[in-house]
N, C-alpha and C. Protein backbone atom coordinates (compact mmCIF):
# COMPACT_ATOMS: atom_id res chain seq x y z
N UNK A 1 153.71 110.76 147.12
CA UNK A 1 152.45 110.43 147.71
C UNK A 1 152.01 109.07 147.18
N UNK A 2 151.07 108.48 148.23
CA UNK A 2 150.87 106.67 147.42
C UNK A 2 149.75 107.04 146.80
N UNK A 3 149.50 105.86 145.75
CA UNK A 3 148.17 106.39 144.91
C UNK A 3 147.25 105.78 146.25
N UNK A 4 145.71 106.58 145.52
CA UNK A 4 144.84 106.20 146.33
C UNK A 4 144.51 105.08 146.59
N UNK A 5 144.48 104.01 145.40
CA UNK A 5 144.71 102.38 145.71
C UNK A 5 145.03 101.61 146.70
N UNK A 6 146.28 102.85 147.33
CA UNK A 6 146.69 101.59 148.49
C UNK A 6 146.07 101.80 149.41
N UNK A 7 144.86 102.39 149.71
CA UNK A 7 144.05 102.71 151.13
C UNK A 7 142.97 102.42 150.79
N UNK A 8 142.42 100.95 150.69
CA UNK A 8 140.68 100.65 149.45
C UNK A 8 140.30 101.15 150.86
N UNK A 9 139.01 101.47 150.54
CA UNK A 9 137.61 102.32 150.60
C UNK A 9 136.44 101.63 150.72
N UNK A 10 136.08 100.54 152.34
CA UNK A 10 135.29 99.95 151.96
C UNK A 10 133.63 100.60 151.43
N UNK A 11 132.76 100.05 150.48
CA UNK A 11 131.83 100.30 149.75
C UNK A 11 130.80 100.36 151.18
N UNK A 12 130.51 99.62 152.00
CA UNK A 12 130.03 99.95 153.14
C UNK A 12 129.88 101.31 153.87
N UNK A 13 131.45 101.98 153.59
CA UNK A 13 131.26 103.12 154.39
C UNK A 13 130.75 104.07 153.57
N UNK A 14 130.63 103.69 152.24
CA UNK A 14 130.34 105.33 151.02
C UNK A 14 128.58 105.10 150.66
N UNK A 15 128.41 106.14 150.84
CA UNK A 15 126.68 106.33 150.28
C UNK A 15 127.09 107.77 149.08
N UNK A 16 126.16 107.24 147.79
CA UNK A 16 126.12 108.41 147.06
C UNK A 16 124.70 108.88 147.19
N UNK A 17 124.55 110.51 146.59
CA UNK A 17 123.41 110.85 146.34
C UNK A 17 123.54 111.49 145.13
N UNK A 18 122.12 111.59 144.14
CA UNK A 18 122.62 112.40 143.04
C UNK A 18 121.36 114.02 143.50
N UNK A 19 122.06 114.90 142.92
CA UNK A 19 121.58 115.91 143.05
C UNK A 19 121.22 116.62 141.55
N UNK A 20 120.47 117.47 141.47
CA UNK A 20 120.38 118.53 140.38
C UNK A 20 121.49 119.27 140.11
N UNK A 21 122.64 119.28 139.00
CA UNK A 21 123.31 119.94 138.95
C UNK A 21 123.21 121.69 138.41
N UNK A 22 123.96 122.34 138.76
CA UNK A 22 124.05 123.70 137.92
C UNK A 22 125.47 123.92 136.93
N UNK A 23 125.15 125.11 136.20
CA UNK A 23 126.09 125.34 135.52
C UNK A 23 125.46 125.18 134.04
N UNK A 24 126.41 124.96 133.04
CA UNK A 24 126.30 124.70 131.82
C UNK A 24 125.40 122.77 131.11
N UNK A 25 124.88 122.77 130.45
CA UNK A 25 123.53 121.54 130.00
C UNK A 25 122.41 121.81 129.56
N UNK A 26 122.26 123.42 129.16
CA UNK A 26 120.72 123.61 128.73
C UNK A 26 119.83 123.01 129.56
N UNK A 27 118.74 122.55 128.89
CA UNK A 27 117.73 121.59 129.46
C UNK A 27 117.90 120.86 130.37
N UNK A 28 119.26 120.07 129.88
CA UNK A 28 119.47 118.83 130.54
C UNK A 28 119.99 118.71 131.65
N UNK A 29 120.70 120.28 132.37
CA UNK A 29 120.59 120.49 133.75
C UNK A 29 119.35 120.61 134.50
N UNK A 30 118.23 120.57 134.14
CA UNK A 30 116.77 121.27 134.75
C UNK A 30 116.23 119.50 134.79
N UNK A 31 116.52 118.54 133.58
CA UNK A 31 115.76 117.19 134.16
C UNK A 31 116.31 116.23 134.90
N UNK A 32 117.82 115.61 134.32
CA UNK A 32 118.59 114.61 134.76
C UNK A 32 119.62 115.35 136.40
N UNK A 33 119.79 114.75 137.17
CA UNK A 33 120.48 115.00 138.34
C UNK A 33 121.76 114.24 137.89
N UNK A 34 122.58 114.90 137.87
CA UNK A 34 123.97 114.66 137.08
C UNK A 34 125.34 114.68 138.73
N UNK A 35 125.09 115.44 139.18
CA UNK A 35 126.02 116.21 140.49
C UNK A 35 125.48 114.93 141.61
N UNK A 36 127.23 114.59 141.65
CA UNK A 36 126.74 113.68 142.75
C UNK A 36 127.45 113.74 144.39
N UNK A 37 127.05 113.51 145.46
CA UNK A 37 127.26 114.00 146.53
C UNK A 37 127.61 112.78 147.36
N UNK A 38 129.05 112.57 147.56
CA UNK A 38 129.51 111.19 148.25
C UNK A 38 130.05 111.23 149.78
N UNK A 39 129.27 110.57 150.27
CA UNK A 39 129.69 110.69 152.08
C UNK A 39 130.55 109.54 152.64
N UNK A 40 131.27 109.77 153.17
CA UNK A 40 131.91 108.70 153.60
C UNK A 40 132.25 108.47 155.00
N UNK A 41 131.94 107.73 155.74
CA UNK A 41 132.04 107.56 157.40
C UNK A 41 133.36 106.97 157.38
N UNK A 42 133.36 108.04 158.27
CA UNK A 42 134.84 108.50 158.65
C UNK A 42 135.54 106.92 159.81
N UNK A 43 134.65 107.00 160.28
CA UNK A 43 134.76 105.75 161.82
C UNK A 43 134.87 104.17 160.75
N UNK A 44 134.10 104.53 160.02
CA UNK A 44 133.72 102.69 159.52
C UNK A 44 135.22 101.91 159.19
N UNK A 45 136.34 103.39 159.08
CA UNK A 45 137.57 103.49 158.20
C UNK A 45 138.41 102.25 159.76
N UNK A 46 138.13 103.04 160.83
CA UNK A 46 138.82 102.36 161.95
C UNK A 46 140.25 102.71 161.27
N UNK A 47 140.80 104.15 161.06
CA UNK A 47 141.78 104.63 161.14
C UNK A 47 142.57 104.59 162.66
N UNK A 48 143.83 105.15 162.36
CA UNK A 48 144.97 105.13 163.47
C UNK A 48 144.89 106.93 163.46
N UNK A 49 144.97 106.88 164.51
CA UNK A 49 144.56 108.29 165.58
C UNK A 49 145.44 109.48 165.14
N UNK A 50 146.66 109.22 164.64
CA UNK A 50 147.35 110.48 163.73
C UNK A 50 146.88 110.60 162.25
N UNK A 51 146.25 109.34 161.80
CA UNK A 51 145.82 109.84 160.63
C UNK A 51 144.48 110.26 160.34
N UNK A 52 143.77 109.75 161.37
CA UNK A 52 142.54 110.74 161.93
C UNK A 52 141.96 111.87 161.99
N UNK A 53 143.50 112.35 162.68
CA UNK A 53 143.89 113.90 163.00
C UNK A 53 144.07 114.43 161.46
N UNK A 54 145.25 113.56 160.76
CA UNK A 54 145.84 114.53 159.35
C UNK A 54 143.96 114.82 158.65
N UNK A 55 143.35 113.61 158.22
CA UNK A 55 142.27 113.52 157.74
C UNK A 55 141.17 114.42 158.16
N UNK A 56 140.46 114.70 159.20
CA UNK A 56 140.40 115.83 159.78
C UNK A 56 140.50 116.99 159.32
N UNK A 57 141.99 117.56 160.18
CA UNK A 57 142.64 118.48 159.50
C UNK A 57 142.51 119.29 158.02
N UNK A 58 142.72 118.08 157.10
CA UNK A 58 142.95 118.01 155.55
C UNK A 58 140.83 118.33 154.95
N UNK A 59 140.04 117.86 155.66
CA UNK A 59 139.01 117.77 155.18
C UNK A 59 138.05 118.95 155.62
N UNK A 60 138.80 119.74 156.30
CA UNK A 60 138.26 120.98 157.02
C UNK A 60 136.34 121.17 156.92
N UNK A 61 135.94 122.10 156.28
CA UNK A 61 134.40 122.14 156.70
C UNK A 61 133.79 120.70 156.24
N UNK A 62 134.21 120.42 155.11
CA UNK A 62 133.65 118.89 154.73
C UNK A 62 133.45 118.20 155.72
N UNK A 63 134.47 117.74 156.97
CA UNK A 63 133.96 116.91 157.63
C UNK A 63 133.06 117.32 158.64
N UNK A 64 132.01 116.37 159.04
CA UNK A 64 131.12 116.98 159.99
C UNK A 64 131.23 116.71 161.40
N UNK A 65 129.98 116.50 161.93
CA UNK A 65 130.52 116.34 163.73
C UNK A 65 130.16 115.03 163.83
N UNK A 66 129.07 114.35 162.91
CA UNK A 66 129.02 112.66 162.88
C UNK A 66 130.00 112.06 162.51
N UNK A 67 131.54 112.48 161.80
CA UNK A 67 132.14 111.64 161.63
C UNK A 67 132.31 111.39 159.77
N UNK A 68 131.71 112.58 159.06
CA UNK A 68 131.36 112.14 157.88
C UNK A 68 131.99 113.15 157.44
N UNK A 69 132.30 112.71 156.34
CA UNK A 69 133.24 113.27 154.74
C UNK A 69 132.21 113.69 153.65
N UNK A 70 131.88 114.85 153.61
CA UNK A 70 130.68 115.12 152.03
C UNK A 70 131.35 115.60 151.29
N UNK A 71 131.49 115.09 150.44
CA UNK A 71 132.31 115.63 148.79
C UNK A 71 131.18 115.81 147.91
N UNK A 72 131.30 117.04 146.97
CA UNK A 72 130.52 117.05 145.96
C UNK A 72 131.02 117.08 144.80
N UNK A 73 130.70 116.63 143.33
CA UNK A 73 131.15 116.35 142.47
C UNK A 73 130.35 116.84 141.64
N UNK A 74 129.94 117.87 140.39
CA UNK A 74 129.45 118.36 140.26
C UNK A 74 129.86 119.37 137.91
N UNK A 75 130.84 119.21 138.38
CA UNK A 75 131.64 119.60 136.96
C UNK A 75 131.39 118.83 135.79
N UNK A 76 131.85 117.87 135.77
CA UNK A 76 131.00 117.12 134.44
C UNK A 76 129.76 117.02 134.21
N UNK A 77 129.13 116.54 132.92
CA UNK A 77 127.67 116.42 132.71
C UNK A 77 126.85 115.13 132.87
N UNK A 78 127.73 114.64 133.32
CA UNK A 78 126.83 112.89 133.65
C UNK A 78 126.98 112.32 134.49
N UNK A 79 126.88 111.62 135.07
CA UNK A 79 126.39 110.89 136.50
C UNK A 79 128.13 110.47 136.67
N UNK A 80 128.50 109.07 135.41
CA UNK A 80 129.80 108.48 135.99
C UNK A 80 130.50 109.14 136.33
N UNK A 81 130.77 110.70 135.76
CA UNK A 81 132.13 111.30 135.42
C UNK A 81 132.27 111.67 136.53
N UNK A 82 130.85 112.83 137.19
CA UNK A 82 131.28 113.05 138.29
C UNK A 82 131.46 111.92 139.47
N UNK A 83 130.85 110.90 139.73
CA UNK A 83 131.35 109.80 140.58
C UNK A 83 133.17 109.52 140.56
N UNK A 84 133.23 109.66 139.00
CA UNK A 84 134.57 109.37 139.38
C UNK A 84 135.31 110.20 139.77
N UNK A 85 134.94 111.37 139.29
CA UNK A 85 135.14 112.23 139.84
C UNK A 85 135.66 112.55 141.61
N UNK A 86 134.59 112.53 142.16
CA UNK A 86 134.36 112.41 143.76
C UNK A 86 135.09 111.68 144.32
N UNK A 87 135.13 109.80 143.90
CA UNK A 87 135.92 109.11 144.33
C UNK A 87 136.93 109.31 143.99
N UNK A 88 137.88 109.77 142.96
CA UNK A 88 139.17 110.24 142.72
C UNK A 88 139.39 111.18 143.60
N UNK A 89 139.33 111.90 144.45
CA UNK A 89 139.11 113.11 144.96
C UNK A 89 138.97 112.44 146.60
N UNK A 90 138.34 112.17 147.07
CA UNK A 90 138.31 111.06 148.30
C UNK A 90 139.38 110.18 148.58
N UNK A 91 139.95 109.37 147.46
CA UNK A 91 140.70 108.63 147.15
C UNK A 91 142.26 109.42 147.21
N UNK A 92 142.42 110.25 146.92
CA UNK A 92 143.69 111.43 147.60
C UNK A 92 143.45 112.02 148.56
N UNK A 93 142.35 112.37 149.32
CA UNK A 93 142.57 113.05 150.38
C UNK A 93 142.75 112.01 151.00
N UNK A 94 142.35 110.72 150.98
CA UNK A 94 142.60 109.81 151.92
C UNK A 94 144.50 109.31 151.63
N UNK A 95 144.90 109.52 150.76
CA UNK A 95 146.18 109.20 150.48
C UNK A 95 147.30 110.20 151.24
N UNK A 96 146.77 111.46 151.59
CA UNK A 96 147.10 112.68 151.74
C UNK A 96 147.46 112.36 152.99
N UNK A 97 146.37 112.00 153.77
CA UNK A 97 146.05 111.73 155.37
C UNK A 97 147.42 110.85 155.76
N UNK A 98 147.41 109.78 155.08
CA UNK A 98 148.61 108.77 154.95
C UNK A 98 149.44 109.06 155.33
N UNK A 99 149.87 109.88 154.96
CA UNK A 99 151.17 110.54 154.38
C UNK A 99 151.72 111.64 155.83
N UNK A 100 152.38 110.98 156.42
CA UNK A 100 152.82 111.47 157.84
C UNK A 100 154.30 112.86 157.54
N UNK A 101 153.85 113.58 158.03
CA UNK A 101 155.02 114.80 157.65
C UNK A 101 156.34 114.94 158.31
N UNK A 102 157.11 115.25 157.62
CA UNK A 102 158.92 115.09 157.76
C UNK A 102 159.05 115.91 158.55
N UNK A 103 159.41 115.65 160.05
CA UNK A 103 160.13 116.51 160.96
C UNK A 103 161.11 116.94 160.81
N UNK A 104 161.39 118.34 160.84
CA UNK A 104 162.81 119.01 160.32
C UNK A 104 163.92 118.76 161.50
N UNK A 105 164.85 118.79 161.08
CA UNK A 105 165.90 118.53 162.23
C UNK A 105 166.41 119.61 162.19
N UNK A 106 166.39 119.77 163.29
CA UNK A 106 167.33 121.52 164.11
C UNK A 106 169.09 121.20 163.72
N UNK A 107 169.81 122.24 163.16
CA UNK A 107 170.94 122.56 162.65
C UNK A 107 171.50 123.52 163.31
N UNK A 108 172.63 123.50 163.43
CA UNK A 108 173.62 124.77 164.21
C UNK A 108 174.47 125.11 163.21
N UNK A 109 174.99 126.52 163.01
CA UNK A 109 176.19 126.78 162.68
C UNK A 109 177.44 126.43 163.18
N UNK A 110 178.57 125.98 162.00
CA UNK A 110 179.44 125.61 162.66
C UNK A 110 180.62 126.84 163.46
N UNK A 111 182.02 126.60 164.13
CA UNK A 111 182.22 127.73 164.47
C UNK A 111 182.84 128.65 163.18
N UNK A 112 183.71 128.26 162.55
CA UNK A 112 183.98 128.81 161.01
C UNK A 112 182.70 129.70 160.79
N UNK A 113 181.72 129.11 160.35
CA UNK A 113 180.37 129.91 160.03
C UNK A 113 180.40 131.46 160.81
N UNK A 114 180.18 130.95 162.02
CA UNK A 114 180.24 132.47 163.04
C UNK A 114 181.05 133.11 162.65
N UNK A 115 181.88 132.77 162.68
CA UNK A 115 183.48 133.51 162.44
C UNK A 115 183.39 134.50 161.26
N UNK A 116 182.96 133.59 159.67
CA UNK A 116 183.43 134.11 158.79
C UNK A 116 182.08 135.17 159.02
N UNK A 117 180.76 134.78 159.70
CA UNK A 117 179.50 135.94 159.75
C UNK A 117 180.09 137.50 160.69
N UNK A 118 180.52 137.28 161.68
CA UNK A 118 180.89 138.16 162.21
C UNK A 118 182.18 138.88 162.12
N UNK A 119 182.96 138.62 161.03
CA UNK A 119 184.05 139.04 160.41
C UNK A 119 183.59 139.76 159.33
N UNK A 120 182.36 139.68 158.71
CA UNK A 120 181.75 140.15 157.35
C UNK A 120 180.97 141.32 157.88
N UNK A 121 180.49 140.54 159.28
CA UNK A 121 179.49 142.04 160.07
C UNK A 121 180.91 143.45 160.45
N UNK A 122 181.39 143.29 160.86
CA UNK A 122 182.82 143.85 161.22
C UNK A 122 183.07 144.99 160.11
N UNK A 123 183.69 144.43 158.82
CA UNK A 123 183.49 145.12 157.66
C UNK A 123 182.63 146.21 157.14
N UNK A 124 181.49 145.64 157.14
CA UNK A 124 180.07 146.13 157.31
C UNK A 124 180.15 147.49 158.03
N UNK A 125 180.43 147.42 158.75
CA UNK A 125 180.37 147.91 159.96
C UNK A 125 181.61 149.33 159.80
N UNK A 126 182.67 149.23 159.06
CA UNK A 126 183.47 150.04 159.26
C UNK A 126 183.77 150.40 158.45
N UNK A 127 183.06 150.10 157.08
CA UNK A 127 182.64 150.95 156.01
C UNK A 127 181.16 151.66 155.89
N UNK A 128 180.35 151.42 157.01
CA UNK A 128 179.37 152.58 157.40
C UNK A 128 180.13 153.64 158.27
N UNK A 129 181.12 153.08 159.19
CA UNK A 129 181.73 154.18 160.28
C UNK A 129 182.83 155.25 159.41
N UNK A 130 183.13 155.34 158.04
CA UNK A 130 183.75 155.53 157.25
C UNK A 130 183.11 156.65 156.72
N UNK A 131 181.49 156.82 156.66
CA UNK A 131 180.67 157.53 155.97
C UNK A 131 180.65 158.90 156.73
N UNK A 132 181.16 158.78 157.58
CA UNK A 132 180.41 160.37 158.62
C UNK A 132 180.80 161.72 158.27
N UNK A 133 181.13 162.63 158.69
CA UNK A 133 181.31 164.25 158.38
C UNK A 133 182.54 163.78 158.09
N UNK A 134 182.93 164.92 157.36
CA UNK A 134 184.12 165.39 156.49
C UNK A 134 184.47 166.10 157.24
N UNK A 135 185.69 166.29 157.87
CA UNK A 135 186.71 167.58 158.86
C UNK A 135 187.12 168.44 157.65
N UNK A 136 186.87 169.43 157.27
CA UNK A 136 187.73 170.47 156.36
C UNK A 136 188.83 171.62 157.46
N UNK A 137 189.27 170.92 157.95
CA UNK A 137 190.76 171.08 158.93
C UNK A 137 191.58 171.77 157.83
């Protein structure tokens, strides 16, 4: 996968917000808004239409019907961490999107293959037909 680097992120399209976090901080969850909430417009990107789709796809309820990406960041206790948080996190899903998936190529058996499969089924086969009643003739 490419790092997130190679897909910059213009600052235009990202708005943060900080929120009240929960969890663990004593006090200091109840005054400082630590949890931060990063949106990112999706359009401003002027992506290519399959990676649109992967992005999309990949960002499931997060993305909305305007076109927007809400990530929340929320785990650490201070403002940067979670930012970097968020943007680290943005910054791979957008790498993710990138990242176009390997079409498998259809394979056949060769005829050997058949052969030696239905030569093994055969066997199989006539050491179950081997199992049946006993004649005491």
């Amino acid at each position: 996968m490419p790092p997130p680097e190679s897909h910059p992120v213009p600052e235009e399209a990202l708005s943060e917000r900080f929120l009240a976090a929960t969890g663990p901080g004593g006090q200091n969850v109840n005054k400082v808004a630590t949890a931060v909430q990063i949106r990112l417009d999706v359009y401003a990107l002027r992506l290519a239409p399959a990676v649109f789709a992967r992005l999309k796809a990949l960002a499931g309820s997060r993305f909305t019907d305007e076109g927007v990406i809400v990530l929340t960041a929320r785990t650490h206790r201070t403002r940067e961490a979670n930012r970097a948080d968020a943007r680290e996190r943005l910054g791979e899903l957008l790498a993710r999107a990138h990242v176009a998936p390997v079409r498998r190529v259809k394979t056949k058996p060769s005829k050997a293959a058949k052969a030696r499969r239905l030569e093994g089924k055969g066997l199989r086969g006539a050491v179950k037909r081997a199992r049946g009643r006993v004649d005491m003739d």
